[in-house]
Protein backbone atom coordinates (compact mmCIF):
# COMPACT_ATOMS: atom_id res chain seq x y z
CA UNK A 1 -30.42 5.36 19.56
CA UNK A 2 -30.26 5.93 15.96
CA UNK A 3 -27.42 5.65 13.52
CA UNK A 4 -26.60 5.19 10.01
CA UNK A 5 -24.27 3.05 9.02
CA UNK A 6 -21.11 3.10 6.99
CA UNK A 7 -23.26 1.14 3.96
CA UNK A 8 -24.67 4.53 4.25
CA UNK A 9 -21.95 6.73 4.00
CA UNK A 10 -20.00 4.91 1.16
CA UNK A 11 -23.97 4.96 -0.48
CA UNK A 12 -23.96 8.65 -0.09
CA UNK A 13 -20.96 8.80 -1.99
CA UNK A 14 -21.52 6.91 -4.74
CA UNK A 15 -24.88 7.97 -5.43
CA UNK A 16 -26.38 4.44 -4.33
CA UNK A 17 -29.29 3.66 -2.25
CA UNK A 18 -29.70 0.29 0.32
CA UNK A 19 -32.71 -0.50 -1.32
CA UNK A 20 -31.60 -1.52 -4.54
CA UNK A 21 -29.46 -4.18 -2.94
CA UNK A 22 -30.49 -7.65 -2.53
CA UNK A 23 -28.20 -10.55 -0.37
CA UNK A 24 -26.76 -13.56 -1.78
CA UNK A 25 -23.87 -15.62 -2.01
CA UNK A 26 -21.51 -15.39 -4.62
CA UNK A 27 -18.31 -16.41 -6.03
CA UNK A 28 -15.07 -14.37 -5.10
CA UNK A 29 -15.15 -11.25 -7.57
CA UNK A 30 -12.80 -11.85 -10.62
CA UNK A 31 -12.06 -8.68 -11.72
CA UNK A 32 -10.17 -7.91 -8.91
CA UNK A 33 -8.10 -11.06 -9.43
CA UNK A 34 -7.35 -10.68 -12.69
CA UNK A 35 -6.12 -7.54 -11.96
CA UNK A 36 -3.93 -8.82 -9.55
CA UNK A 37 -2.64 -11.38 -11.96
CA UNK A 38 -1.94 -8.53 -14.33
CA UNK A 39 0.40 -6.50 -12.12
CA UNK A 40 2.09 -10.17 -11.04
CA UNK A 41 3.07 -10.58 -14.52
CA UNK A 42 4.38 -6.94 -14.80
CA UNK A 43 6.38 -7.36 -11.76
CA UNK A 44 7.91 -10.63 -13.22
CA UNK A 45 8.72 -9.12 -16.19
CA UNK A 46 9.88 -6.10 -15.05
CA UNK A 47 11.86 -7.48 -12.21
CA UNK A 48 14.03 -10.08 -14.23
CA UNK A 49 14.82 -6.79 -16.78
CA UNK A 50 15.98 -4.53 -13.95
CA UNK A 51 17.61 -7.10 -11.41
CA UNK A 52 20.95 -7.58 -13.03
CA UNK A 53 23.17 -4.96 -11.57
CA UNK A 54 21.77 -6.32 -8.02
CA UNK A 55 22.70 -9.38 -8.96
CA UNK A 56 26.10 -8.87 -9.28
CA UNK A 57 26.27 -6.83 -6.05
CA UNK A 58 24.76 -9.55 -4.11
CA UNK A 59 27.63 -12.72 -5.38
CA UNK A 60 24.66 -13.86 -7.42
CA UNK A 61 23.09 -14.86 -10.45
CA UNK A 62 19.66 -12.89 -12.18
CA UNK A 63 18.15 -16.56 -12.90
CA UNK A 64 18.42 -17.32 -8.94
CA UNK A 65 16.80 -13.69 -8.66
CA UNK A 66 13.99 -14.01 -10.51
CA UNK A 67 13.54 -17.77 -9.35
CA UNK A 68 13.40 -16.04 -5.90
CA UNK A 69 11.09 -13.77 -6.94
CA UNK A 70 8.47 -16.21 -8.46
CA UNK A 71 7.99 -18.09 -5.06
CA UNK A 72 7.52 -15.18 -3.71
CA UNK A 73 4.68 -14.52 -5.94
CA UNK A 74 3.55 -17.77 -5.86
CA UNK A 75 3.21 -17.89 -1.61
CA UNK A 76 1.90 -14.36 -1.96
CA UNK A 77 -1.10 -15.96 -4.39
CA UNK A 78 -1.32 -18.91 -2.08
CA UNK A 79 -1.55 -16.74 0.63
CA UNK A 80 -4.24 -14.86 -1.11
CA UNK A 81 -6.45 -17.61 -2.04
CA UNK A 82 -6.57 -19.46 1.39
CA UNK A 83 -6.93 -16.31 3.04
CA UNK A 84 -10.20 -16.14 0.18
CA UNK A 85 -11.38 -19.48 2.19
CA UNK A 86 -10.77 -18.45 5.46
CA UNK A 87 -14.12 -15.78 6.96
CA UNK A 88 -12.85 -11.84 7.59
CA UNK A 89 -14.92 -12.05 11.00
CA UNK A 90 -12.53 -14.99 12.26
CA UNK A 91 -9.96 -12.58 11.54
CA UNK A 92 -11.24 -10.22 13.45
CA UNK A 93 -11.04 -11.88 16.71
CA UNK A 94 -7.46 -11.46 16.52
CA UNK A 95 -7.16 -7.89 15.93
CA UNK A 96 -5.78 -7.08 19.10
CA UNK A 97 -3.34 -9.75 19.87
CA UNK A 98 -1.85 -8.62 16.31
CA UNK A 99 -1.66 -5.03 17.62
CA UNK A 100 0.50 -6.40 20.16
CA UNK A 101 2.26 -8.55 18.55
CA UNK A 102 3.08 -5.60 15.85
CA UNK A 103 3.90 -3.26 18.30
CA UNK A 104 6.54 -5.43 20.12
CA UNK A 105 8.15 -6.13 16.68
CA UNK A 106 8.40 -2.46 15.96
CA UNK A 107 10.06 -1.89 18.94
CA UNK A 108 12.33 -4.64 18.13
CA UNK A 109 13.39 -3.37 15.02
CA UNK A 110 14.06 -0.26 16.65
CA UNK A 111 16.53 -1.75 18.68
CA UNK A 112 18.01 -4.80 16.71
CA UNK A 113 16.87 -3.57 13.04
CA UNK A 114 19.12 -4.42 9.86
CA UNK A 115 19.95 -1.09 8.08
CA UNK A 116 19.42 -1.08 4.35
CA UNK A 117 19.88 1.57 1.81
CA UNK A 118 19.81 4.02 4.81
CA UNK A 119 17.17 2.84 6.51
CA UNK A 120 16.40 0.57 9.43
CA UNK A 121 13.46 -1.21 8.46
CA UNK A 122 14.00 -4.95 8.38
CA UNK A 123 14.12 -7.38 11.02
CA UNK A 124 16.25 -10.95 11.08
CA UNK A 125 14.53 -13.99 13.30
CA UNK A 126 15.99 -17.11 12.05
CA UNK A 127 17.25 -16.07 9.09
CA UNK A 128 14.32 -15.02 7.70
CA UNK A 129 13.97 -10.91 7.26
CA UNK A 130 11.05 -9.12 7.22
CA UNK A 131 9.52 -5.56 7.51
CA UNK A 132 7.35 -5.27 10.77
CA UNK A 133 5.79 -1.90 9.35
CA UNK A 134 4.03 -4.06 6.89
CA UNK A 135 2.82 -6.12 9.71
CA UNK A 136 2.05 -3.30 12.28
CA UNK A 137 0.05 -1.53 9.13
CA UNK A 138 -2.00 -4.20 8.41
CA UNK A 139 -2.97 -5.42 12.21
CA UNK A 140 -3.42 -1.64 13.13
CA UNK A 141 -6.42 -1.25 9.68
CA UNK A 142 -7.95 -4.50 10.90
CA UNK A 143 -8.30 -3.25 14.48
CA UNK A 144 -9.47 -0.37 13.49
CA UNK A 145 -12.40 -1.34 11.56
CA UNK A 146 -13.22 -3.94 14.36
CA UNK A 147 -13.65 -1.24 17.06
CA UNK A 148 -15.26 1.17 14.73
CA UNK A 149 -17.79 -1.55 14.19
CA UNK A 150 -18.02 -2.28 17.54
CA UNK A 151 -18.96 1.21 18.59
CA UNK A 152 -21.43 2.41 16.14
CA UNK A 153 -24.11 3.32 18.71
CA UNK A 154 -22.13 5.78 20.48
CA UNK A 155 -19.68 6.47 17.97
CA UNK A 156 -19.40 9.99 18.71
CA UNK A 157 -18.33 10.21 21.80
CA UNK A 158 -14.95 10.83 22.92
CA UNK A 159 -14.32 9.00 25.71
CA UNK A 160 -15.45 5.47 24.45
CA UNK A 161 -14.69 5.92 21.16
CA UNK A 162 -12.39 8.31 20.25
CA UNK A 163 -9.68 7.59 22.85
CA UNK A 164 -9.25 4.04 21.68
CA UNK A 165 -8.30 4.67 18.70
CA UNK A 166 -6.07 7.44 18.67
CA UNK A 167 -4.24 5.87 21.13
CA UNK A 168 -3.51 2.71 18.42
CA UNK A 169 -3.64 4.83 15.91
CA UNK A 170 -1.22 7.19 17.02
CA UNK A 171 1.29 4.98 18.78
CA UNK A 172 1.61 2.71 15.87
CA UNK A 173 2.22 5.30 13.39
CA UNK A 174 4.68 6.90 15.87
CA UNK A 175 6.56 3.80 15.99
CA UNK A 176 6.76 2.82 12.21
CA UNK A 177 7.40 6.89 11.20
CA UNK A 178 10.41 6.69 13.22
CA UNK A 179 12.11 4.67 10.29
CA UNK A 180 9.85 4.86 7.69
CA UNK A 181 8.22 8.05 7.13
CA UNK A 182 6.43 7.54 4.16
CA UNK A 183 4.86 4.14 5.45
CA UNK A 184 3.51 5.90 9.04
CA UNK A 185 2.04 8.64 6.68
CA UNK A 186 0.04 6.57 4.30
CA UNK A 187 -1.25 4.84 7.02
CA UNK A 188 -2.32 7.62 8.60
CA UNK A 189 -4.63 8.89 5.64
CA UNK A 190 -6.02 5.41 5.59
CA UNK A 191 -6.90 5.22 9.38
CA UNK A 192 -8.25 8.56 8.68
CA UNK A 193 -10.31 7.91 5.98
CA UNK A 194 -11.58 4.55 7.44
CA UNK A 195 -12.79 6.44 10.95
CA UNK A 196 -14.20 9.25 8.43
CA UNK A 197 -16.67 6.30 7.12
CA UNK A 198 -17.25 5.09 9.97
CA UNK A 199 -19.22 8.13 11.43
CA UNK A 200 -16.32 9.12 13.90
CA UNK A 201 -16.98 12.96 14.79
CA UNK A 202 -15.14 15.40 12.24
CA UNK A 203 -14.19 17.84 14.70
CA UNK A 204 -12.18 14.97 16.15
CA UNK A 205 -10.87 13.80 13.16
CA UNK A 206 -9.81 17.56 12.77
CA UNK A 207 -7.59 16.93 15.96
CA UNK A 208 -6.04 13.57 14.81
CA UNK A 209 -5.31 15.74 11.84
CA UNK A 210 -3.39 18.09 13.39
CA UNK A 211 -1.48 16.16 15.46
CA UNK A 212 -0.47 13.84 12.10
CA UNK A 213 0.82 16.94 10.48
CA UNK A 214 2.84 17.94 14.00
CA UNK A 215 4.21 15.18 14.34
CA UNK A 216 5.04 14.70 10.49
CA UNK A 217 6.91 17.88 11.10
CA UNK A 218 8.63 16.60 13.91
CA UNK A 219 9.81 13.19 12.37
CA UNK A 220 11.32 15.33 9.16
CA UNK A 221 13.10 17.48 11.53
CA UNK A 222 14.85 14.66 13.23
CA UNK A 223 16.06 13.34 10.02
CA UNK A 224 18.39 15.22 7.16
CA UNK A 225 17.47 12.52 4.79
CA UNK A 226 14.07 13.08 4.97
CA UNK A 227 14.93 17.04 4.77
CA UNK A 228 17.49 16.86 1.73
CA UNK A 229 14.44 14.66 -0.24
CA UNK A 230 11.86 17.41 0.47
CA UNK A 231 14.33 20.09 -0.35
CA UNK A 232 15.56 18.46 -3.51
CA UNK A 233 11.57 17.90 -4.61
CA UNK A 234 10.55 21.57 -3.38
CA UNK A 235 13.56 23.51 -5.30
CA UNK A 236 13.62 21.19 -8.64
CA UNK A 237 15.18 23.33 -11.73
CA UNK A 238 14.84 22.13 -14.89
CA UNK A 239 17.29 24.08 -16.72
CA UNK A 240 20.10 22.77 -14.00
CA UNK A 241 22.78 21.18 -16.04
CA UNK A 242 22.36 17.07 -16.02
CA UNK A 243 25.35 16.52 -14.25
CA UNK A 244 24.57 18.63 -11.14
CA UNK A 245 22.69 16.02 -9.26
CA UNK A 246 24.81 13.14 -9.87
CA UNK A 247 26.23 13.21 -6.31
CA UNK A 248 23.21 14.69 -4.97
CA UNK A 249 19.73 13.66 -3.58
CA UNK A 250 18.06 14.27 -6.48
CA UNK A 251 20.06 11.80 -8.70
CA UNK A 252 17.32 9.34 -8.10
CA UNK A 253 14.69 10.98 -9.66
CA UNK A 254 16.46 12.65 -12.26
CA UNK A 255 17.80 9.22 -13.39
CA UNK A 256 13.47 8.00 -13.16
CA UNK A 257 12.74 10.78 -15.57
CA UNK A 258 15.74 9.77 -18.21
CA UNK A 259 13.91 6.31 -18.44
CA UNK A 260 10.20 7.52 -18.53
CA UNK A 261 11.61 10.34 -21.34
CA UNK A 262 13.14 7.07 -22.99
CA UNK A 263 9.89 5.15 -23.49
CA UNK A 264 7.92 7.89 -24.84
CA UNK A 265 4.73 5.77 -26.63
CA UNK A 266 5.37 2.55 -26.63
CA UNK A 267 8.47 1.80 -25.16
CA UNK A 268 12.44 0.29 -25.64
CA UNK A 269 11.41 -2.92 -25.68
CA UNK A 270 11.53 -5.84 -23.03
CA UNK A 271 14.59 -6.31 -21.54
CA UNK A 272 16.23 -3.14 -23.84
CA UNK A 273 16.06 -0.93 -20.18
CA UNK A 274 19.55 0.93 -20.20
CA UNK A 275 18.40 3.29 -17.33
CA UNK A 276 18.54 0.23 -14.78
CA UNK A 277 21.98 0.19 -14.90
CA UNK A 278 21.95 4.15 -13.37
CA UNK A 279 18.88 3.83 -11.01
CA UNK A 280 18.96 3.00 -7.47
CA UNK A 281 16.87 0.36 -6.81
CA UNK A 282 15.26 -0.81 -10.31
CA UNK A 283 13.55 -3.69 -9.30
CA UNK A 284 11.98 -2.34 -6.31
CA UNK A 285 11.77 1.48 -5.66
CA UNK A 286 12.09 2.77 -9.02
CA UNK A 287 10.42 -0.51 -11.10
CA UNK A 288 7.94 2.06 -12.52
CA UNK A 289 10.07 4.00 -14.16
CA UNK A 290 11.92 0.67 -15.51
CA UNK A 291 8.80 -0.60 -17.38
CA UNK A 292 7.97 3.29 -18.28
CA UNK A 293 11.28 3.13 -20.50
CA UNK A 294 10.76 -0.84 -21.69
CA UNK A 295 6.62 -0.61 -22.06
CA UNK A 296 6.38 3.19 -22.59
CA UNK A 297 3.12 4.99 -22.04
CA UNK A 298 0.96 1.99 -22.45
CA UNK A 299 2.60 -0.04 -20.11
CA UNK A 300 2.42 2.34 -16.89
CA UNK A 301 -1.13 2.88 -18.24
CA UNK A 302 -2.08 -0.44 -18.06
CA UNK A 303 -0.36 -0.56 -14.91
CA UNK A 304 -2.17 2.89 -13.16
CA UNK A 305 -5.59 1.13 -15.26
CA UNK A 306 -5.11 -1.96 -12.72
CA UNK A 307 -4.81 -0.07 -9.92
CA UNK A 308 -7.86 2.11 -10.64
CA UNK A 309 -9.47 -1.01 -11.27
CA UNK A 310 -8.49 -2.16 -7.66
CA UNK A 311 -10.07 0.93 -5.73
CA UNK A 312 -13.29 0.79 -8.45
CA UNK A 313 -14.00 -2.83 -7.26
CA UNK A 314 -12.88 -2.46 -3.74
CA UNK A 315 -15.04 0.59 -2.97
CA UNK A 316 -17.74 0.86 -5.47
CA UNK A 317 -18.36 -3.04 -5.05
CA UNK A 318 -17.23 -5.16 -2.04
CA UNK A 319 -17.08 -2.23 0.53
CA UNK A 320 -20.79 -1.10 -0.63
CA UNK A 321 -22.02 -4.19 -1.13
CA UNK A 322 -20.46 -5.85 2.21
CA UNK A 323 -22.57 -7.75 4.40
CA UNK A 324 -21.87 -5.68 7.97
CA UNK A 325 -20.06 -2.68 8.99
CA UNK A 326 -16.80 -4.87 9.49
CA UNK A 327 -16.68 -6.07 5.84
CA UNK A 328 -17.61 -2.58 4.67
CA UNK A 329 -14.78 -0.68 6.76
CA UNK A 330 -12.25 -3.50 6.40
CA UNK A 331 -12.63 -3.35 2.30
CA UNK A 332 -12.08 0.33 2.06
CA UNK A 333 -9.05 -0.35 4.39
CA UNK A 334 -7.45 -3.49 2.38
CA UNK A 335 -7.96 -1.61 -0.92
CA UNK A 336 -6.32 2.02 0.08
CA UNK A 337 -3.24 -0.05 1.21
CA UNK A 338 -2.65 -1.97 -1.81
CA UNK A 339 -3.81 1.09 -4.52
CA UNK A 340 -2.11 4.18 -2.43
CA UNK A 341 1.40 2.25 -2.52
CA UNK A 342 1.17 1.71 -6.14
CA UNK A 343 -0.08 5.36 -6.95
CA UNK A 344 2.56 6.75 -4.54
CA UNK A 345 5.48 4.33 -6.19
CA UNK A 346 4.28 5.68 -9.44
CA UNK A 347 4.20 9.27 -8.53
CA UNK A 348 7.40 8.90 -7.20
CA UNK A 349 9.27 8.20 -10.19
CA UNK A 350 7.44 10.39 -12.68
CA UNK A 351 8.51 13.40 -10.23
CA UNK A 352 5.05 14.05 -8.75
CA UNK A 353 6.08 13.15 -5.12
CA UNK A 354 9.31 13.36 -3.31
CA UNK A 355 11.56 9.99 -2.86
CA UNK A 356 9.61 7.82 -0.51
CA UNK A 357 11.20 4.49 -1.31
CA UNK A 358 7.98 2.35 -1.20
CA UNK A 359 7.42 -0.72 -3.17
CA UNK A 360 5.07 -1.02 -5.74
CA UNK A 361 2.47 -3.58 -4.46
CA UNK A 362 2.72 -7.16 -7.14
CA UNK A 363 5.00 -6.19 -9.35
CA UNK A 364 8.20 -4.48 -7.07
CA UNK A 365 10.88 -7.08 -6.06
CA UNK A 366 10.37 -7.96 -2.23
CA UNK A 367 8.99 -10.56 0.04
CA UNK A 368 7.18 -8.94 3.07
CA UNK A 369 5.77 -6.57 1.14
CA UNK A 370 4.06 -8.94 -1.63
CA UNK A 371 2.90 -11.12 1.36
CA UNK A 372 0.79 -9.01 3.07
CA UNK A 373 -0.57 -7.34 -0.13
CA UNK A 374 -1.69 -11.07 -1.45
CA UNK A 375 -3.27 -11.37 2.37
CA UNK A 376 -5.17 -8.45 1.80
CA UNK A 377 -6.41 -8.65 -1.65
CA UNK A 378 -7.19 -12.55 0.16
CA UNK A 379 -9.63 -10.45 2.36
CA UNK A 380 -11.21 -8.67 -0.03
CA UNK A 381 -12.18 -11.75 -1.86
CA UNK A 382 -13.41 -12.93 0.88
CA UNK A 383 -16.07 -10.36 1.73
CA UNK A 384 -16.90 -10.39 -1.79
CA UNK A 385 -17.92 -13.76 -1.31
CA UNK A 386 -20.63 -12.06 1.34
CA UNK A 387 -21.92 -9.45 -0.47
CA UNK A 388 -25.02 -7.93 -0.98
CA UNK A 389 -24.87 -7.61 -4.19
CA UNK A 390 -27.27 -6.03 -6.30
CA UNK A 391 -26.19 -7.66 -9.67
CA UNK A 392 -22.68 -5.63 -10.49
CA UNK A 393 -21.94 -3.14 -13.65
CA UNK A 394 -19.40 -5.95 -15.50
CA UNK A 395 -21.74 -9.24 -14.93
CA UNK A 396 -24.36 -10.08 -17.26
């Protein structure tokens, strides 16, 4: 039987041919990392300016904060650079004892779940809290790409193929939409657009499809939250006085778009934020809109810049370039986490999307959330260490 593999189809996109690709060994690629380090330092910066107001809400000081914050960081890059060390097809071997392991701790949360800020998302063993989402998301890409690689040579057929991995697909995304909407549907697109590469019929993909957007339907229905945000985002008025959403559910964004208006070019100045005092969330949900108003339009383009930067290397580079299906699927997969949370986060506060309440990946305040994004950018390092590479745009 013949195939073509998903080299091929990320090729076909980006104009580029197998030929012109030679294999080596290389060092982990840099660019990506020093992107990373860039949005790290944002999110310091940006966190210490905007955490205040939690502080005092919490019996605490911003210093203790922000030193909570940096070791964060700093086991997120730790995190990232052993997981650099430590070979993607190991990894893989343990795809589906972390599907199970995910899916029991989603259930858990479901049942013994702490509640914050409306939402049941965050799970206590030991004292230590954590988001399983963030776990089930990341064990459910990995498997993914491992039994798409598995069954390239009868990839299009139903039974074998198919089946399998709607039924992860679909359960685990069930599961996490049940408390976190925006989470199950990001995932969603990226499980789509991983299977997409990776040759799985379109037709079928057209089913998947539908039943995403079903049960999307269904999980907004069950939840007058989730219908007030969509509302509030669908029937914005401009000319509405500025005091008509202050007990409504579009105070959140309208207080995003006071500090973004606030920056203008190049911003307040560090630490000069007055908005943070207003916005729900500063230093996590809404940080964007916190270092629009203190960095103005050059900071949140440097920021967006990173990100692009991100998907550019990810795709165009280590998923191309990758040495086997595996690498190539599981690099699209790692970088559409990490770039679509940050372009989401963004999008929510400049009013482009509705209220989501998704971090912003290295730079929002957090813990479970900047652990698993250092553990994937960890992954892509390490299949850039295995590329073929056939001598990249930015290296002499």
């Amino acid at each position: 039987m013949i195939y073509t593999s998903p080299h091929s189809n990320i090729s076909n996109i980006i104009g580029t041919s197998a030929e012109d690709i030679d294999t080596r060994k290389q060092g982990s690629d840099r660019y990506l990392l020093m992107a990373v380090v860039i949005l790290m330092t944002f999110g310091m910066l940006a966190v210490y300016s905007s955490i205040a107001f939690f502080a005092e809400t919490k019996s605490t000081t911003a210093g203790q904060l922000i030193i909570g914050h940096l070791v964060k960081l700093g086991i997120a890059f730790i995190g990232m650079l052993i997981l650099s060390k430590f070979n993607y097809h190991t990894l893989a071997k343990f795809s589906r004892v972390g599907m199970v392991v995910s899916l029991f701790l989603l259930m858990a949360v479901l049942a013994f779940g702490t509640e914050q800020f409306g939402a049941r998302r965050w799970l206590n063993i030991a004292g230590f809290s954590f988001q399983p989402s963030m776990v089930a998301s990341v064990a459910l890409i990995l498997h993914v790409c491992v039994l798409l690689s598995e069954k390239q040579e009868y990839i299009k057929d139903f039974k074998k193929t198919f089946l399998p991995i709607m039924f992860w697909v679909i359960l685990t995304c069930g599961l996490i939409g049940l408390e976190d909407f925006s989470s199950a549907g990001i995932l969603m697109v990226i499980c789509l657009v991983i299977m997409f590469i990776g040759r799985v019929s379109v037709i079928q993909l057209g089913a998947l499809i539908a039943i995403g957007i079903l049960g999307g339907v269904l999980l907004v229905g069950q939840s007058t939250n989730r219908q007030d945000r969509i509302d509030q985002y669908i029937t914005q008025v401009k000319d509405i006085p500025s005091d008509h959403f202050i007990q409504g559910s579009g105070y959140q964004a309208q207080q995003a778009h006071i500090a973004i208006a606030k920056g203008e070019l190049l911003g307040v100045g560090i630490g000069k934020s007055t908005q943070r005092d207003f916005l729900p969330a500063p230093y996590n949900d809404f940080i964007f809109a916190i270092i629009a108003e203190e960095y103005g339009l050059v900071g949140t383009m440097t920021l967006i810049l990173m990100f692009t930067l991100i998907l550019f290397r990810g795709v165009v580079f280590i998923a191309r370039n990758a040495e086997d299906h595996l690498g190539s699927l599981l690099a699209v997969g790692c970088t559409l986490m990490i770039v679509l949370y940050g372009f989401v986060n963004a999008g929510v506060a400049s009013g482009i999307l509705p209220v989501t309440g998704l971090p912003m990946p290295f730079v929002s305040y957090g813990g479970t959330s900047m652990l698993f994004a250092g553990g994937m950018v960890g992954i892509l390092l390490n299949i850039s260490k295995h590329n073929r590479d056939r001598r990249p745009l930015f290296y002499g």
